[in-house]
PDB file of N, CA and C in Angstrom:
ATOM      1  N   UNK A   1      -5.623  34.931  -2.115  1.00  0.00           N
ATOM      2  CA  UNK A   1      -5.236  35.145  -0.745  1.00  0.00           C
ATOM      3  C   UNK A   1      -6.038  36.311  -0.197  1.00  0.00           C
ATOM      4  N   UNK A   2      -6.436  36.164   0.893  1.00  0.00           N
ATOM      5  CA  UNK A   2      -7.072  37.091   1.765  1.00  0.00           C
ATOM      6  C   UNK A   2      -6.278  37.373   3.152  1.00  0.00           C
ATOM      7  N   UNK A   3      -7.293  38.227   3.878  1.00  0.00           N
ATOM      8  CA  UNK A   3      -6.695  38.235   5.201  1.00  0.00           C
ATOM      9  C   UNK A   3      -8.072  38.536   6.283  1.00  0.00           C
ATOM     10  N   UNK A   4      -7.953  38.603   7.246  1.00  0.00           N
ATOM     11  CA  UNK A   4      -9.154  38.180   8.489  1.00  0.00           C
ATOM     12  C   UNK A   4      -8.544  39.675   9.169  1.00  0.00           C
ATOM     13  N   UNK A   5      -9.634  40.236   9.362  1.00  0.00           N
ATOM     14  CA  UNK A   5      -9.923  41.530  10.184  1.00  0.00           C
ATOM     15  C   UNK A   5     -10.249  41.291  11.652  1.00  0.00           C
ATOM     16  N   UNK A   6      -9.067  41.538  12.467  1.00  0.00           N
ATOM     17  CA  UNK A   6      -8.886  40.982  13.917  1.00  0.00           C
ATOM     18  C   UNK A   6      -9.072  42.592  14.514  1.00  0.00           C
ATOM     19  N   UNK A   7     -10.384  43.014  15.079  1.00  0.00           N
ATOM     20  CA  UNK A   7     -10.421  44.388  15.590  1.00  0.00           C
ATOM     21  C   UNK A   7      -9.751  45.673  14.647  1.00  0.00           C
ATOM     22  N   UNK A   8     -10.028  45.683  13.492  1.00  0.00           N
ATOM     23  CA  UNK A   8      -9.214  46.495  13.021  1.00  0.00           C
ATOM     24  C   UNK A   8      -7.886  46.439  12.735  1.00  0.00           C
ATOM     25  N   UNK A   9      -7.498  45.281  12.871  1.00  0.00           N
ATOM     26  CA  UNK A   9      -5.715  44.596  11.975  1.00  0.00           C
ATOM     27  C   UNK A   9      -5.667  43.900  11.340  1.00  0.00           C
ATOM     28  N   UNK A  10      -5.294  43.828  10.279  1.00  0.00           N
ATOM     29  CA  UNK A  10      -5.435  43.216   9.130  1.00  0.00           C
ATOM     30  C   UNK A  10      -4.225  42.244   9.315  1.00  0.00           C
ATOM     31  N   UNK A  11      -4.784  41.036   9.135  1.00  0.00           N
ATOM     32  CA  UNK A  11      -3.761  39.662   9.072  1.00  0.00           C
ATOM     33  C   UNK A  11      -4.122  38.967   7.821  1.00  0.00           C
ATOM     34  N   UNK A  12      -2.757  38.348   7.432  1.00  0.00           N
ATOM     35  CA  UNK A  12      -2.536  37.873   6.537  1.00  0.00           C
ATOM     36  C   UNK A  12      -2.750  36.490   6.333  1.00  0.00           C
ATOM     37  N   UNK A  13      -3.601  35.752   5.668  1.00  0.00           N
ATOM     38  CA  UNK A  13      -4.114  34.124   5.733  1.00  0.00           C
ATOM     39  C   UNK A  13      -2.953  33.414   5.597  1.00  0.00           C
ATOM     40  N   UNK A  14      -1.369  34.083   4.765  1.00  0.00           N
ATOM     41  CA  UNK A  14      -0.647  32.971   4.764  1.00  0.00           C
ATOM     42  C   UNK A  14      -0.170  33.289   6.149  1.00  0.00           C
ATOM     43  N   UNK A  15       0.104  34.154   6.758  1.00  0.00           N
ATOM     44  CA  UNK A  15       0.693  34.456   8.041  1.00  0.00           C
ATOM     45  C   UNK A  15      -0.007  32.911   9.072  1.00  0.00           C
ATOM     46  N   UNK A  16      -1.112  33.175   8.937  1.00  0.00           N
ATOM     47  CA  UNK A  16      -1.895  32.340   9.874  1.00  0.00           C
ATOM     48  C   UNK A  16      -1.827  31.235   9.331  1.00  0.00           C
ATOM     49  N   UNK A  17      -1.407  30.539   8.053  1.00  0.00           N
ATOM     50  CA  UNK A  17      -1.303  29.378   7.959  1.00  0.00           C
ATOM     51  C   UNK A  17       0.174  28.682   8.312  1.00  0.00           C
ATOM     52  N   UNK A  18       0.949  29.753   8.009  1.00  0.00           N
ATOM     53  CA  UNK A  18       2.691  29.494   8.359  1.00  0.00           C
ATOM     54  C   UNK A  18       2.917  29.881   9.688  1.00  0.00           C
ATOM     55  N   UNK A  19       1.627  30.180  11.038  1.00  0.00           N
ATOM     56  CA  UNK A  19       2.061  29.934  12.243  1.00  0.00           C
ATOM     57  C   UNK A  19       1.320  28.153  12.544  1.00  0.00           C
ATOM     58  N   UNK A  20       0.345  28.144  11.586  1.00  0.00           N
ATOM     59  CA  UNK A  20      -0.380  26.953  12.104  1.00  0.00           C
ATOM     60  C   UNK A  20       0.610  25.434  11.402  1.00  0.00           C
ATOM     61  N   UNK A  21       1.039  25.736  10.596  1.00  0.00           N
ATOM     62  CA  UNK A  21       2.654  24.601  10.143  1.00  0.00           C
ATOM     63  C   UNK A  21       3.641  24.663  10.909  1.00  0.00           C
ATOM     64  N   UNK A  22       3.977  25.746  11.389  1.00  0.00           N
ATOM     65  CA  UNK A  22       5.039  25.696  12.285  1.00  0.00           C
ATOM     66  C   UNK A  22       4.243  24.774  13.579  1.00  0.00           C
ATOM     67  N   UNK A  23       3.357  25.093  14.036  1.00  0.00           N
ATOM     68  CA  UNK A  23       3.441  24.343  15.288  1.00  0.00           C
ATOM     69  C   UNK A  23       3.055  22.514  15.058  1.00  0.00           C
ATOM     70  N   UNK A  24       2.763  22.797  13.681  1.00  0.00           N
ATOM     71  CA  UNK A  24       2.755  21.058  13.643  1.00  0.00           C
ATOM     72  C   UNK A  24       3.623  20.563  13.387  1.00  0.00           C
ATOM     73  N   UNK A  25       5.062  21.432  12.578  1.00  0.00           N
ATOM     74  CA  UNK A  25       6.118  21.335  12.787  1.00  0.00           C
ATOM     75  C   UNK A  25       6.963  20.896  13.582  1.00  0.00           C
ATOM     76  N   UNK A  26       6.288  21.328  14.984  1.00  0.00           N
ATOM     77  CA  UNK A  26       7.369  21.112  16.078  1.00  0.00           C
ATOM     78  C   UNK A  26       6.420  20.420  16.966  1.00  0.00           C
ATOM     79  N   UNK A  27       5.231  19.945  16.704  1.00  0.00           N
ATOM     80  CA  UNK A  27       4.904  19.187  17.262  1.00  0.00           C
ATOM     81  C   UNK A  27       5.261  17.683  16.626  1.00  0.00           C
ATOM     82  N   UNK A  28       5.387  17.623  15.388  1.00  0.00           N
ATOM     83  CA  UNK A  28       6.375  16.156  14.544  1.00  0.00           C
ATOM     84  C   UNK A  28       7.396  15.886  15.076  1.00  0.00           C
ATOM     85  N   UNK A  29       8.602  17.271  15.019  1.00  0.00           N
ATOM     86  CA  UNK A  29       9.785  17.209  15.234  1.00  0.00           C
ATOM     87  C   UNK A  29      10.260  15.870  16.178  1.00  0.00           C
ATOM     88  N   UNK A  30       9.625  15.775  16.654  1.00  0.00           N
ATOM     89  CA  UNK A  30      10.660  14.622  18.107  1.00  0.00           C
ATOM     90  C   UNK A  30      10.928  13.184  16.768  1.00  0.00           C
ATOM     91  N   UNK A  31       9.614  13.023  16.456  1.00  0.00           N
ATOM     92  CA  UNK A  31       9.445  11.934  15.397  1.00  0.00           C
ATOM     93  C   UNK A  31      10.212  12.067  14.480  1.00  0.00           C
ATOM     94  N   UNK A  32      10.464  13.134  13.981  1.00  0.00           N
ATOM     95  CA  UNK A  32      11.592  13.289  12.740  1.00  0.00           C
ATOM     96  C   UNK A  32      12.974  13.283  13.310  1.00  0.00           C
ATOM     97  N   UNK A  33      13.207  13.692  14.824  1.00  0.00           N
ATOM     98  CA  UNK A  33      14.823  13.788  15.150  1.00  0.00           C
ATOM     99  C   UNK A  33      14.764  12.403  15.401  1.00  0.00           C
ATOM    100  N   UNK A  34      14.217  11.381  16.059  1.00  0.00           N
ATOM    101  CA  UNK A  34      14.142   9.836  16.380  1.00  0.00           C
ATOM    102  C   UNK A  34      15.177   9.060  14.608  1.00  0.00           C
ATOM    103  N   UNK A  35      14.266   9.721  13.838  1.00  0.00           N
ATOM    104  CA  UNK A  35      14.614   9.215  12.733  1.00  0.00           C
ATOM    105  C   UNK A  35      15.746   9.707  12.093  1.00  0.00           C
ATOM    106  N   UNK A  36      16.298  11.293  12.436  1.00  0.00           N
ATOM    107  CA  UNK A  36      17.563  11.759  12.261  1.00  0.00           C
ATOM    108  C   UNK A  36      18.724  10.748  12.759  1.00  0.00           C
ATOM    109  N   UNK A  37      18.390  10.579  14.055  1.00  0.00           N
ATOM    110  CA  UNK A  37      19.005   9.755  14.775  1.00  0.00           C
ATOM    111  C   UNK A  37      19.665   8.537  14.407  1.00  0.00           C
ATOM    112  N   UNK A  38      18.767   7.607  14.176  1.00  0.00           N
ATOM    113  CA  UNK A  38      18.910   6.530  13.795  1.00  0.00           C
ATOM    114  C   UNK A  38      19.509   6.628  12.364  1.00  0.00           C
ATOM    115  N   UNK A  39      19.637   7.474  11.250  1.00  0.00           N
ATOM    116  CA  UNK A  39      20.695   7.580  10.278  1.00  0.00           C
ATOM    117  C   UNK A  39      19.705   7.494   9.104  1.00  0.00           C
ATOM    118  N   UNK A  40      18.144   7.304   9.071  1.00  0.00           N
ATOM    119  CA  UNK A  40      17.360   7.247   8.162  1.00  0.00           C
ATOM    120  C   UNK A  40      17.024   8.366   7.280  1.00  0.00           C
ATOM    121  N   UNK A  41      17.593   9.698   7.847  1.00  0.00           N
ATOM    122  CA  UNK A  41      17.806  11.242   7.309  1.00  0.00           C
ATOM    123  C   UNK A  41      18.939  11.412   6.794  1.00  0.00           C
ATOM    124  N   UNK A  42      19.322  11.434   5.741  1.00  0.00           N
ATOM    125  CA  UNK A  42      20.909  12.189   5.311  1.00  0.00           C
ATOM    126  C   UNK A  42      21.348  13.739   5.837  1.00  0.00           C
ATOM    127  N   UNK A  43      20.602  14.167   5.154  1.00  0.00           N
ATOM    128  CA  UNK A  43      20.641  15.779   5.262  1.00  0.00           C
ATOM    129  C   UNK A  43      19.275  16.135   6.083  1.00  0.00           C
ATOM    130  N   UNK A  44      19.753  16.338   7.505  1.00  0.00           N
ATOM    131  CA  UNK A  44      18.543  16.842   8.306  1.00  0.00           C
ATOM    132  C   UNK A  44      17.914  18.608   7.843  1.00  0.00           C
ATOM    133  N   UNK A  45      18.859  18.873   7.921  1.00  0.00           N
ATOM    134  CA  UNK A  45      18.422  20.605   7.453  1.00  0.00           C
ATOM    135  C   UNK A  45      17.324  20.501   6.635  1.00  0.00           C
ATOM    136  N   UNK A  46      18.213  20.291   5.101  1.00  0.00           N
ATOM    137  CA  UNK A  46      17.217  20.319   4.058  1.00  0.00           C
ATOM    138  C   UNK A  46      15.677  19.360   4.261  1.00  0.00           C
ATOM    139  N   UNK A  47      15.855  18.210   4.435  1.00  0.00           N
ATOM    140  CA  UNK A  47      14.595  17.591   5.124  1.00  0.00           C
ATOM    141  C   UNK A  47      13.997  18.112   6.019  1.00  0.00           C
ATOM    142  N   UNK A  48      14.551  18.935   7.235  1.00  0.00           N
ATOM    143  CA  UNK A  48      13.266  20.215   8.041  1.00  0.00           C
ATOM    144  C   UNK A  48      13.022  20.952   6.978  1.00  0.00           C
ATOM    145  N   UNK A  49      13.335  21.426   6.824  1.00  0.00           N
ATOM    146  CA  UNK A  49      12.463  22.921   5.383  1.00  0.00           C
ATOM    147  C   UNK A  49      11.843  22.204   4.189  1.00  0.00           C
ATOM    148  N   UNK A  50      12.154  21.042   3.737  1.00  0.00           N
ATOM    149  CA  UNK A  50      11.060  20.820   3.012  1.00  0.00           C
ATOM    150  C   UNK A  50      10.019  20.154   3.371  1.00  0.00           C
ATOM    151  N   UNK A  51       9.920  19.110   4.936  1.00  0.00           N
ATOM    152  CA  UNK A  51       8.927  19.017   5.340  1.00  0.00           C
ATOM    153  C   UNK A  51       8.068  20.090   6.016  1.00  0.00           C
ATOM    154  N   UNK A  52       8.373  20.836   6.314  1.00  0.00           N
ATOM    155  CA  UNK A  52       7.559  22.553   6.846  1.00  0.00           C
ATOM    156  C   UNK A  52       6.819  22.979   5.635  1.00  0.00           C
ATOM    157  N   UNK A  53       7.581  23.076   4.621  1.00  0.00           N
ATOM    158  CA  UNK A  53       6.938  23.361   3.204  1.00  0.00           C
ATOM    159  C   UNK A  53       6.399  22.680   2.836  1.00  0.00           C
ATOM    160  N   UNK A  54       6.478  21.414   3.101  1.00  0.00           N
ATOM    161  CA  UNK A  54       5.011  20.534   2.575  1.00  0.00           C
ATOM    162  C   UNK A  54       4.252  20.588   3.629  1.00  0.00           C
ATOM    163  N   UNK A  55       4.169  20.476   5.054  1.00  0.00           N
ATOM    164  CA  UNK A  55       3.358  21.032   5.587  1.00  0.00           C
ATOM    165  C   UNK A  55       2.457  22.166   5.827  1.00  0.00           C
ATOM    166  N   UNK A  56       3.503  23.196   5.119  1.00  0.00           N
ATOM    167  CA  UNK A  56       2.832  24.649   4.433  1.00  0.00           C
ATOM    168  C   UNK A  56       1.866  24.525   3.576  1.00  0.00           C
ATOM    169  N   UNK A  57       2.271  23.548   2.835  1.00  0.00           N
ATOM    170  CA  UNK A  57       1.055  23.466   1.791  1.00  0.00           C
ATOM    171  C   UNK A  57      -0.226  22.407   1.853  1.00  0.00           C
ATOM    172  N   UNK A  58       0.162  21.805   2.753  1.00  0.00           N
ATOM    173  CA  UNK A  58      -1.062  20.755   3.310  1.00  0.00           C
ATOM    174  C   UNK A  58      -1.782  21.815   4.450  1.00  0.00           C
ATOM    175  N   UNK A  59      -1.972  22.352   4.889  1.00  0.00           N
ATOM    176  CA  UNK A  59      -2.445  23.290   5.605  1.00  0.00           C
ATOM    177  C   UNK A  59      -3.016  24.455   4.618  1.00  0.00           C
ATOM    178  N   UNK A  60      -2.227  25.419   3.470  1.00  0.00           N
ATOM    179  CA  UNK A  60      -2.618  26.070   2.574  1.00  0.00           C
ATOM    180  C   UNK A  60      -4.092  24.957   1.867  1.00  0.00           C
ATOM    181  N   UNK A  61      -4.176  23.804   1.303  1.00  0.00           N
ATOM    182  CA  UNK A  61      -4.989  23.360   0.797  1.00  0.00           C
ATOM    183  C   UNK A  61      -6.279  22.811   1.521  1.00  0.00           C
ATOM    184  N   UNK A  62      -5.716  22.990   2.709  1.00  0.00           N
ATOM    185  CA  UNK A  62      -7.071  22.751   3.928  1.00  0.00           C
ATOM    186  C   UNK A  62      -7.632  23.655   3.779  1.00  0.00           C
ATOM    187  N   UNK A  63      -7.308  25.152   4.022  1.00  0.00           N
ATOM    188  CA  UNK A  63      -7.586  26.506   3.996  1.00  0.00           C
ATOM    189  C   UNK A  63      -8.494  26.934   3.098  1.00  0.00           C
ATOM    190  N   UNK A  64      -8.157  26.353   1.619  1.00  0.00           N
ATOM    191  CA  UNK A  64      -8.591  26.555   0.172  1.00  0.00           C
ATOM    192  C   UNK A  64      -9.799  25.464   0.516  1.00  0.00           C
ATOM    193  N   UNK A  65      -9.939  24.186   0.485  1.00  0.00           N
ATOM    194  CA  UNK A  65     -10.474  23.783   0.946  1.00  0.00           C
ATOM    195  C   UNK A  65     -12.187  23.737   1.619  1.00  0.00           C
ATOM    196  N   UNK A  66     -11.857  24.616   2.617  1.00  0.00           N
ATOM    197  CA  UNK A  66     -12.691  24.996   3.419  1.00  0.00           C
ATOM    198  C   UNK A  66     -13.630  26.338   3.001  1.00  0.00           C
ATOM    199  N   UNK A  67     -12.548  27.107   2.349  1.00  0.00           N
ATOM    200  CA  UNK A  67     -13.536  28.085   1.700  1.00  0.00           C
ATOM    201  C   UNK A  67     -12.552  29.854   2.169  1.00  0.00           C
ATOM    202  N   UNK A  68     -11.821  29.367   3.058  1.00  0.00           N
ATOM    203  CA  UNK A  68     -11.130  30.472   3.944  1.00  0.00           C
ATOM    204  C   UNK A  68     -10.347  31.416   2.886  1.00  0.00           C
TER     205      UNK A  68
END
């Protein structure tokens, strides 16, 4: 893990990868509540946090990936 020197502030690569999951997060979300909806989710909670976390880590392995 590293971090990216923004003018003299030091940021954190997972920081920037766990803002960049969150927004794909909630850009899914409608698609995942559709499916809450309809009864195809048991446990919505636990299914948001572990799809974020696998999205955490599909994003972490892009990152790695790339060289970042």
């Amino acid at each position: 893990m590293g971090e990216f020197n923004f003018y003299d502030i030091y940021i954190p690569t997972l920081l920037i990868q766990a803002l960049l999951a969150y927004v794909i997060f909630k850009l899914l979300s409608p698609l995942i509540n559709r499916l809450i909806l309809q009864g195809w989710i048991i446990f919505p909670n636990i299914f948001n946090l572990c799809f974020y976390l696998m999205l955490l880590l599909g994003v972490h392995q892009i990152f790695i990936g790339l060289g970042i």
